[in-house]
N, C-alpha and C. Protein backbone atom coordinates (compact mmCIF):
# COMPACT_ATOMS: atom_id res chain seq x y z
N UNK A 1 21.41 15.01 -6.18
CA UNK A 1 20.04 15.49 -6.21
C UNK A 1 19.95 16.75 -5.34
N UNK A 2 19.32 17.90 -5.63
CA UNK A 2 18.99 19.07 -4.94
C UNK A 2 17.91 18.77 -4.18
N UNK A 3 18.15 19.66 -3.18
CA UNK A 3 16.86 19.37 -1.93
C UNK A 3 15.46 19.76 -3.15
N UNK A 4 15.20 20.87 -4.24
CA UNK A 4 14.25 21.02 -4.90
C UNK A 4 13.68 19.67 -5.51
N UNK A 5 14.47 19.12 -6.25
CA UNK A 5 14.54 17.48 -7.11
C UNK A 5 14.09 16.83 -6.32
N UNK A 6 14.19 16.69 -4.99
CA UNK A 6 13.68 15.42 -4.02
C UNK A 6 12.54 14.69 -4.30
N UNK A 7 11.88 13.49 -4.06
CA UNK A 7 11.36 13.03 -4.22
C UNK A 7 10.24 13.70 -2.79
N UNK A 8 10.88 13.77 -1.96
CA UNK A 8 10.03 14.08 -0.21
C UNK A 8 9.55 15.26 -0.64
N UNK A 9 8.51 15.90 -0.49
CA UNK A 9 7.32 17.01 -0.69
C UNK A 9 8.08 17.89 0.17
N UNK A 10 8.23 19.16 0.02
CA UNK A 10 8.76 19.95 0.73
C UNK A 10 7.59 20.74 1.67
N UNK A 11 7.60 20.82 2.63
CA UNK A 11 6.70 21.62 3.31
C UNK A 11 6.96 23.05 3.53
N UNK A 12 5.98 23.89 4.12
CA UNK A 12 5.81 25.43 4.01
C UNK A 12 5.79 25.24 5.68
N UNK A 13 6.29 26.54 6.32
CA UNK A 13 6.04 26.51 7.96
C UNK A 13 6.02 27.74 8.18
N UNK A 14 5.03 28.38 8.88
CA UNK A 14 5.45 30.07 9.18
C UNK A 14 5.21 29.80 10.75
N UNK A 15 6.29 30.40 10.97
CA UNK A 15 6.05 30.40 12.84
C UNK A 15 6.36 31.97 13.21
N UNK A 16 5.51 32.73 14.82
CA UNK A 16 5.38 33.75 15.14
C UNK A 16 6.59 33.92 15.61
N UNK A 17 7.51 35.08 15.60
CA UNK A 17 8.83 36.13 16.35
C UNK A 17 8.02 37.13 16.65
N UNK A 18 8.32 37.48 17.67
CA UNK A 18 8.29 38.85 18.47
C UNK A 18 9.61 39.99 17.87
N UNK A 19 10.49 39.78 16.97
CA UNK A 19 11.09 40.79 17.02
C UNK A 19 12.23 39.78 15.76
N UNK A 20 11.96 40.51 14.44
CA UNK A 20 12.15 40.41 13.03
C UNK A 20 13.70 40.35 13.15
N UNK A 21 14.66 41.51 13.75
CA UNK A 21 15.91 41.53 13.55
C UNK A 21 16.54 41.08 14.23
N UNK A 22 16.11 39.98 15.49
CA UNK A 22 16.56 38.80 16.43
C UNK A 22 16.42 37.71 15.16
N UNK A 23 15.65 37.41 14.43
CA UNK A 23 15.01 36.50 13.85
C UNK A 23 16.20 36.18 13.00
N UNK A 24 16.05 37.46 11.88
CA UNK A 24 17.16 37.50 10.97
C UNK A 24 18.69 37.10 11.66
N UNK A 25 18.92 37.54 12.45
CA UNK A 25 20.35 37.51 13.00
C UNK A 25 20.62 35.23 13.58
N UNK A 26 19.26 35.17 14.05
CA UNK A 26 19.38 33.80 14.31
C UNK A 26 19.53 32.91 13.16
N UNK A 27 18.47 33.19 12.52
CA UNK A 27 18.22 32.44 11.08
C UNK A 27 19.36 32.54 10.19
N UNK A 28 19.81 33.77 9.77
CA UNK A 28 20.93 33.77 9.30
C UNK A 28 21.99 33.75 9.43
N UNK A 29 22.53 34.02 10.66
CA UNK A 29 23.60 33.92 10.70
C UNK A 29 24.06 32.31 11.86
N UNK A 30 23.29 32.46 13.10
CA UNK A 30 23.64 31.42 13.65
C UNK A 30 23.45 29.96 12.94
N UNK A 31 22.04 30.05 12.79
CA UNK A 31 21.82 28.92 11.70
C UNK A 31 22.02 28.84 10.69
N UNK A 32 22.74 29.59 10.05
CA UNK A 32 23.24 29.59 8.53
C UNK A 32 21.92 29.50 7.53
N UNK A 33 20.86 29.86 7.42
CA UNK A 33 19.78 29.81 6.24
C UNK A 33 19.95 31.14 5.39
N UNK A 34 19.72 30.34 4.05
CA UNK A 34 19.67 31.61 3.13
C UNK A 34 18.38 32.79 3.36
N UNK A 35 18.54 33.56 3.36
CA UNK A 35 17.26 34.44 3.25
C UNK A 35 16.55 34.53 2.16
N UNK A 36 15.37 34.44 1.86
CA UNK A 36 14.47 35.02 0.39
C UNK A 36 14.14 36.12 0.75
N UNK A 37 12.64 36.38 0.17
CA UNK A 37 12.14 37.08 0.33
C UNK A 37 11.78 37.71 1.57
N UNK A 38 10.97 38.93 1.82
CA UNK A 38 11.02 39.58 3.25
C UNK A 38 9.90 40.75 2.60
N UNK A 39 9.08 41.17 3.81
CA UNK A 39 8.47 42.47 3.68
C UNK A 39 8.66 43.00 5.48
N UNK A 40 8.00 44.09 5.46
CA UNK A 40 8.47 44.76 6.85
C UNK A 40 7.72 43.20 8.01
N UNK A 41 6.79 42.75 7.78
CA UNK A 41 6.43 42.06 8.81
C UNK A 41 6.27 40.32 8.69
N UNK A 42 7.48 40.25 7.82
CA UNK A 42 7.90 38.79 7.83
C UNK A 42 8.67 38.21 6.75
N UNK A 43 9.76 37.01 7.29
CA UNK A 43 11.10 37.15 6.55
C UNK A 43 10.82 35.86 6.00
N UNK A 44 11.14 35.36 4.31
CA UNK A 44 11.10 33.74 4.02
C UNK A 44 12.74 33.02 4.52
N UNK A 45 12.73 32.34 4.70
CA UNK A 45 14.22 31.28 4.69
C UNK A 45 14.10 30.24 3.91
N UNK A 46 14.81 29.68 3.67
CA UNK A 46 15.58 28.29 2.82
C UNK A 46 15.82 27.23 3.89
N UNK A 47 15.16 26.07 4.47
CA UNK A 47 15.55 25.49 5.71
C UNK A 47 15.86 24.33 5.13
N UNK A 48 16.92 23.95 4.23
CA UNK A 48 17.38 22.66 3.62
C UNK A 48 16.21 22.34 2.30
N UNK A 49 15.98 23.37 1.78
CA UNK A 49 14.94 23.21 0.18
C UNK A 49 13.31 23.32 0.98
N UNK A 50 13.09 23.70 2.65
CA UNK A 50 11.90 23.28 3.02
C UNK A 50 11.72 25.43 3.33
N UNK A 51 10.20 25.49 3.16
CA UNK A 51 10.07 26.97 3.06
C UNK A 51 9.64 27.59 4.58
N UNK A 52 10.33 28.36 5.15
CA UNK A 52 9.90 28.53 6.59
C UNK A 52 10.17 29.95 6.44
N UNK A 53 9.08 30.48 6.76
CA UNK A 53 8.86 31.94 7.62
C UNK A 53 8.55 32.37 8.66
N UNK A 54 9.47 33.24 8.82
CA UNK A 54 9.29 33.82 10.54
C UNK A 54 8.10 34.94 10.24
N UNK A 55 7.16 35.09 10.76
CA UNK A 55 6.11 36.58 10.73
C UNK A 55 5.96 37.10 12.36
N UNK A 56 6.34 38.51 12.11
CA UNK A 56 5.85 38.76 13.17
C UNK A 56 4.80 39.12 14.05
N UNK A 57 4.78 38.45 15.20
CA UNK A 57 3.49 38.17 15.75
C UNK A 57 3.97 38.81 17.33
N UNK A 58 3.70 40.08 17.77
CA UNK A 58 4.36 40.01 19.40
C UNK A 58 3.91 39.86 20.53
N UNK A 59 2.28 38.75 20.84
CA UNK A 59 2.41 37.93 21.86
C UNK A 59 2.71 36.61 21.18
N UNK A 60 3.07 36.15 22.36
CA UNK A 60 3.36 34.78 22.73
C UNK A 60 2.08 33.92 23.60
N UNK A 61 1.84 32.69 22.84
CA UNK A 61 0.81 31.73 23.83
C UNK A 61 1.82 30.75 24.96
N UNK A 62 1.37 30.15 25.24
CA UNK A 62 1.93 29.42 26.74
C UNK A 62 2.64 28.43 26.43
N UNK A 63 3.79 28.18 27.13
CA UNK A 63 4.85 26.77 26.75
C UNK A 63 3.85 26.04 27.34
N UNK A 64 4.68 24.34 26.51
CA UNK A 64 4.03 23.60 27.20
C UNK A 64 5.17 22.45 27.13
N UNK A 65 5.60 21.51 28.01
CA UNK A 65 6.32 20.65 27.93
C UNK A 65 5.83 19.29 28.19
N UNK A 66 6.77 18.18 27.49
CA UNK A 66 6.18 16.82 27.74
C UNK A 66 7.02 16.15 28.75
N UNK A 67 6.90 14.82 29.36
CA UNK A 67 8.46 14.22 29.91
C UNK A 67 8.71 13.54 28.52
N UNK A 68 9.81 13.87 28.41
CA UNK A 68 10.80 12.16 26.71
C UNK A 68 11.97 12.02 27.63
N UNK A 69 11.83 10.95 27.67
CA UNK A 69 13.31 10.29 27.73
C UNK A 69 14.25 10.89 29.12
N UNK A 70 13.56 11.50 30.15
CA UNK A 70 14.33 12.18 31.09
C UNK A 70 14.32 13.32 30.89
N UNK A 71 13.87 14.13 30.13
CA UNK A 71 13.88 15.47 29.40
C UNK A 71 12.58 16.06 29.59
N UNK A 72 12.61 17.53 30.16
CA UNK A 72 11.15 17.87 29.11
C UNK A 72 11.03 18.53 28.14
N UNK A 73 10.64 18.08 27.29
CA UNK A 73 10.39 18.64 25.72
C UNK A 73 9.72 19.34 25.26
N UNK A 74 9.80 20.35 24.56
CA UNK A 74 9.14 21.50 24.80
C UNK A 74 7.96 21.38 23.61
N UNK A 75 6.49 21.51 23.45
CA UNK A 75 5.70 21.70 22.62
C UNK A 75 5.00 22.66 22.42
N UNK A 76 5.18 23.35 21.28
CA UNK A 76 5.25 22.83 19.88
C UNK A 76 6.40 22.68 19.73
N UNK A 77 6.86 22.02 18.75
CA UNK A 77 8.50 22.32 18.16
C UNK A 77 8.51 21.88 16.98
N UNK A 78 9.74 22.09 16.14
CA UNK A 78 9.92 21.79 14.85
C UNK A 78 11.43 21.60 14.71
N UNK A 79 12.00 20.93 13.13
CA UNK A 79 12.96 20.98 12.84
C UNK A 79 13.13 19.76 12.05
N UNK A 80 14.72 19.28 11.37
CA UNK A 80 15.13 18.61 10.61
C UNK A 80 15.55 17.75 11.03
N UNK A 81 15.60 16.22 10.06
CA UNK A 81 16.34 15.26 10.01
C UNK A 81 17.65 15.18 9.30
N UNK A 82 19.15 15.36 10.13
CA UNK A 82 19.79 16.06 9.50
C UNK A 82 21.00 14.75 9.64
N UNK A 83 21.96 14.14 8.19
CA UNK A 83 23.33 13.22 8.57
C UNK A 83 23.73 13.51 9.93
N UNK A 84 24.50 12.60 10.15
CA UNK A 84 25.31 12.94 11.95
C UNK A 84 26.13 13.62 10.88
N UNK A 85 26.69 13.90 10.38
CA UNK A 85 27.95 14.81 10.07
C UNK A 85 27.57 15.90 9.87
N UNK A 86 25.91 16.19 9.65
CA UNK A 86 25.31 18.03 9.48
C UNK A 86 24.99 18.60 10.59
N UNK A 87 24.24 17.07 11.38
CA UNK A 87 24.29 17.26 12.93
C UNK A 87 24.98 18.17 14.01
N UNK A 88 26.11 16.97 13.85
CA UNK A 88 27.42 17.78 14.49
C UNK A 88 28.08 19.09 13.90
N UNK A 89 27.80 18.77 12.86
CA UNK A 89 28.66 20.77 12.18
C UNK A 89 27.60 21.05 13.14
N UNK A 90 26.22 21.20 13.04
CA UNK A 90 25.15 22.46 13.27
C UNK A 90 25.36 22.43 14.93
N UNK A 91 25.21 21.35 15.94
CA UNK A 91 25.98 21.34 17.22
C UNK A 91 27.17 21.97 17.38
N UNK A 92 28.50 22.31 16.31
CA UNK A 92 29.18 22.76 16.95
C UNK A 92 29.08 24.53 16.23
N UNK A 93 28.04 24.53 15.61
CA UNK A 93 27.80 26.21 15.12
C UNK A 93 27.22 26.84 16.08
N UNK A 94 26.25 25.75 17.03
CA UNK A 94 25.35 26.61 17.54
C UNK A 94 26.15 26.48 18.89
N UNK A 95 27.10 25.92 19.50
CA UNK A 95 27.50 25.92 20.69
C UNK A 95 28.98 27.14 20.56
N UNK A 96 29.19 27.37 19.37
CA UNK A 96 30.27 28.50 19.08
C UNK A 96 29.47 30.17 18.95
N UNK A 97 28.30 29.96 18.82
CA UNK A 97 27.48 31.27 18.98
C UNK A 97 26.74 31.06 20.37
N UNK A 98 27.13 30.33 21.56
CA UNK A 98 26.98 30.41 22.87
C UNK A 98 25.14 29.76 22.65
N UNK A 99 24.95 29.43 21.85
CA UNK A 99 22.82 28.95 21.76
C UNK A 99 23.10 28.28 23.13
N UNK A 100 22.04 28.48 23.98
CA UNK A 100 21.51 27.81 24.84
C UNK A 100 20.55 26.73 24.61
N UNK A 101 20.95 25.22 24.54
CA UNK A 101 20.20 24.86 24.17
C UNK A 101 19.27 23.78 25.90
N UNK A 102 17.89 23.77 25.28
CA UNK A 102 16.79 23.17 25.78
C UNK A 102 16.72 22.12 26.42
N UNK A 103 17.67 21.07 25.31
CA UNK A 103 18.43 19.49 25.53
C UNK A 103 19.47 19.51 24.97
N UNK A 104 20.83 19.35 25.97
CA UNK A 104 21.76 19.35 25.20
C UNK A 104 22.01 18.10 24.19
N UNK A 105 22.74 18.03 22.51
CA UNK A 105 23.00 17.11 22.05
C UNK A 105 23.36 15.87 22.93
N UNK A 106 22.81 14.73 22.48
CA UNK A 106 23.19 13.73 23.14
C UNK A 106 22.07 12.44 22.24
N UNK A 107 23.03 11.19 22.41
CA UNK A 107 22.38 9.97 21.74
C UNK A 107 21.19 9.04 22.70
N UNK A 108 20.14 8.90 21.85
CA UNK A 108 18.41 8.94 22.60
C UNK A 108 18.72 7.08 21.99
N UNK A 109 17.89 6.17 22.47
CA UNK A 109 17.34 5.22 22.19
C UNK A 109 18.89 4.34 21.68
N UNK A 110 20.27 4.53 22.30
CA UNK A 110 21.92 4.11 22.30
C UNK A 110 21.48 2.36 22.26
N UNK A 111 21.28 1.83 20.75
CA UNK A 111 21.79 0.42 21.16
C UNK A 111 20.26 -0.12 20.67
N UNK A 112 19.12 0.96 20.44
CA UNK A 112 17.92 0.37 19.71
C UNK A 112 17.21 0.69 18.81
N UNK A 113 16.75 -0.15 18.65
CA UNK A 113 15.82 0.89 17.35
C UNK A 113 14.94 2.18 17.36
N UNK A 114 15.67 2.65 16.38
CA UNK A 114 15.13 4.60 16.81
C UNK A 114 16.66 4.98 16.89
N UNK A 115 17.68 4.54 17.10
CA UNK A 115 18.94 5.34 17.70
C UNK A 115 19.21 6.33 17.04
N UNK A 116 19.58 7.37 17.93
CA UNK A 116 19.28 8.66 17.02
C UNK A 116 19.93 10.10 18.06
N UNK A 117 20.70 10.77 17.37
CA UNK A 117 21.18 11.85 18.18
C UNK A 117 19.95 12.87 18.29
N UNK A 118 20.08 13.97 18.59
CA UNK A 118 18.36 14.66 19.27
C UNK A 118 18.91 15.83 19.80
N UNK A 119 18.46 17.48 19.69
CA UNK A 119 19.00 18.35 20.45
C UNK A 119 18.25 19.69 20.20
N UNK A 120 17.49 20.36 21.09
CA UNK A 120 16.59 20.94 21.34
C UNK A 120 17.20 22.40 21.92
N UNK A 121 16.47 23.50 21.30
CA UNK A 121 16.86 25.12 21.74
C UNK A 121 15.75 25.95 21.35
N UNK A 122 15.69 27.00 21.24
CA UNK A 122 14.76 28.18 21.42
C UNK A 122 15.27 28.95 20.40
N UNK A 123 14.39 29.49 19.32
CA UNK A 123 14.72 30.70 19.04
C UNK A 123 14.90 31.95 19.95
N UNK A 124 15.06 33.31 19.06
CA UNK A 124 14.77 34.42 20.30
C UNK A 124 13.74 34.54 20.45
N UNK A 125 12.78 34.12 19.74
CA UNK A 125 10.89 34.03 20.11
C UNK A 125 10.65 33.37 20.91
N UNK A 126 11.50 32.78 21.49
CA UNK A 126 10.58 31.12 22.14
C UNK A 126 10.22 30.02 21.79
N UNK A 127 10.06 30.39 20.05
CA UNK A 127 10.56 28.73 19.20
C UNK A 127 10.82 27.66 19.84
N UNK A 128 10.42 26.83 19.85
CA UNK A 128 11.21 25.04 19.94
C UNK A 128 11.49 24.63 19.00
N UNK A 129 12.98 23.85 18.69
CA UNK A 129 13.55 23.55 17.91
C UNK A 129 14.15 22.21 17.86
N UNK A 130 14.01 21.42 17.48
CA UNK A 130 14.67 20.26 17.69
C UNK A 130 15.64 19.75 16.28
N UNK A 131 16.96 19.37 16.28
CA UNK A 131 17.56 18.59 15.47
C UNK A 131 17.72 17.27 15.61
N UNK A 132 17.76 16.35 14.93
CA UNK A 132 18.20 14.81 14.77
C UNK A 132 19.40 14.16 13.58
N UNK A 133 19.85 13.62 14.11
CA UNK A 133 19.96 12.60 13.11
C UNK A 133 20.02 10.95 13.53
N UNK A 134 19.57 10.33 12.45
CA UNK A 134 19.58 8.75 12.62
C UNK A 134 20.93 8.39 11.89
N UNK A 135 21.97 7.12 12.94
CA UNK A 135 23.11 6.28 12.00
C UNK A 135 22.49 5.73 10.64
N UNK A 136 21.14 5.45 10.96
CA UNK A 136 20.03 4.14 9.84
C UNK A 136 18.94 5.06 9.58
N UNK A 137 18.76 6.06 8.46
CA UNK A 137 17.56 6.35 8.26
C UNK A 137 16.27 5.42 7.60
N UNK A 138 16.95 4.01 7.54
CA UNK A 138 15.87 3.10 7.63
C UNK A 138 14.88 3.42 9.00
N UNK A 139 15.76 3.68 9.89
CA UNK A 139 15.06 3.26 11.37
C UNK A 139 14.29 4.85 11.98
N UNK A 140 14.08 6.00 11.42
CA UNK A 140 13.24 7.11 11.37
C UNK A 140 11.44 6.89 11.93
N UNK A 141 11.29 5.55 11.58
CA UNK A 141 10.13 5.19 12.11
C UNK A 141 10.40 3.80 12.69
N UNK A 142 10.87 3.78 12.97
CA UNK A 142 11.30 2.12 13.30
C UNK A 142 10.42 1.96 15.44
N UNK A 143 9.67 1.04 15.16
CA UNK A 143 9.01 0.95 16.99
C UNK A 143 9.89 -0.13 17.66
């Protein structure tokens, strides 16, 4: 099945960059997304069949962080539910292009329900980003 075919509704996301050819260079190349469309002041991507655009916007509003789990987590954020095996490729793409990340990869909720790898970084905007994956995507909502 193609991410298009899915049964799961694909969502639309446009989030603000301060600076289009940081964007491109992250999006495409570190994170590997296809590029679409583009005009001078904002680029489409392909984020696993889900539609996300960067537009540029060059202020920035105020971080804000939560406590999770020993961590603080940065809000807003976004991102995918991704196999541990896309997981880890994308952990070891983004730790081979030096990404600094937020939270380093590491396994959240080891041994309960929810168990789930988790790993948090920044675009060059300031983005929050978070990846996951669950062993049991039964357990994605699981309390």
């Amino acid at each position: 099945m193609t991410e298009p075919d899915s049964p799961i509704p694909r969502f639309h996301l446009a989030m603000p960059v301060d600076d289009l050819a940081a964007a491109r260079y992250f999006y495409g190349e570190v994170l590997g997304l296809e590029q679409g469309r583009s005009a001078g002041t904002w680029v489409d991507w392909n984020l696993h069949g889900h539609q996300f655009v960067t537009h540029l916007a060059p202020t920035r509003a105020q971080h804000i962080h939560n406590p999770v789990d020993g961590h603080d987590v940065p809000v807003p954020h976004f991102g995918l539910i991704l196999t541990i095996p896309a997981f880890q490729e994308l952990a070891g793409r983004l730790r081979a292009a030096d990404a600094k990340f937020v939270i380093e990869p590491y396994v959240r909720f080891a041994g309960e329900p929810g168990e789930q790898w988790t790993m948090f970084l920044l675009d060059p905007a300031g983005n929050a980003l978070e990846f996951k994956a669950f062993a049991d995507d039964a357990q994605v909502f699981a309390t």
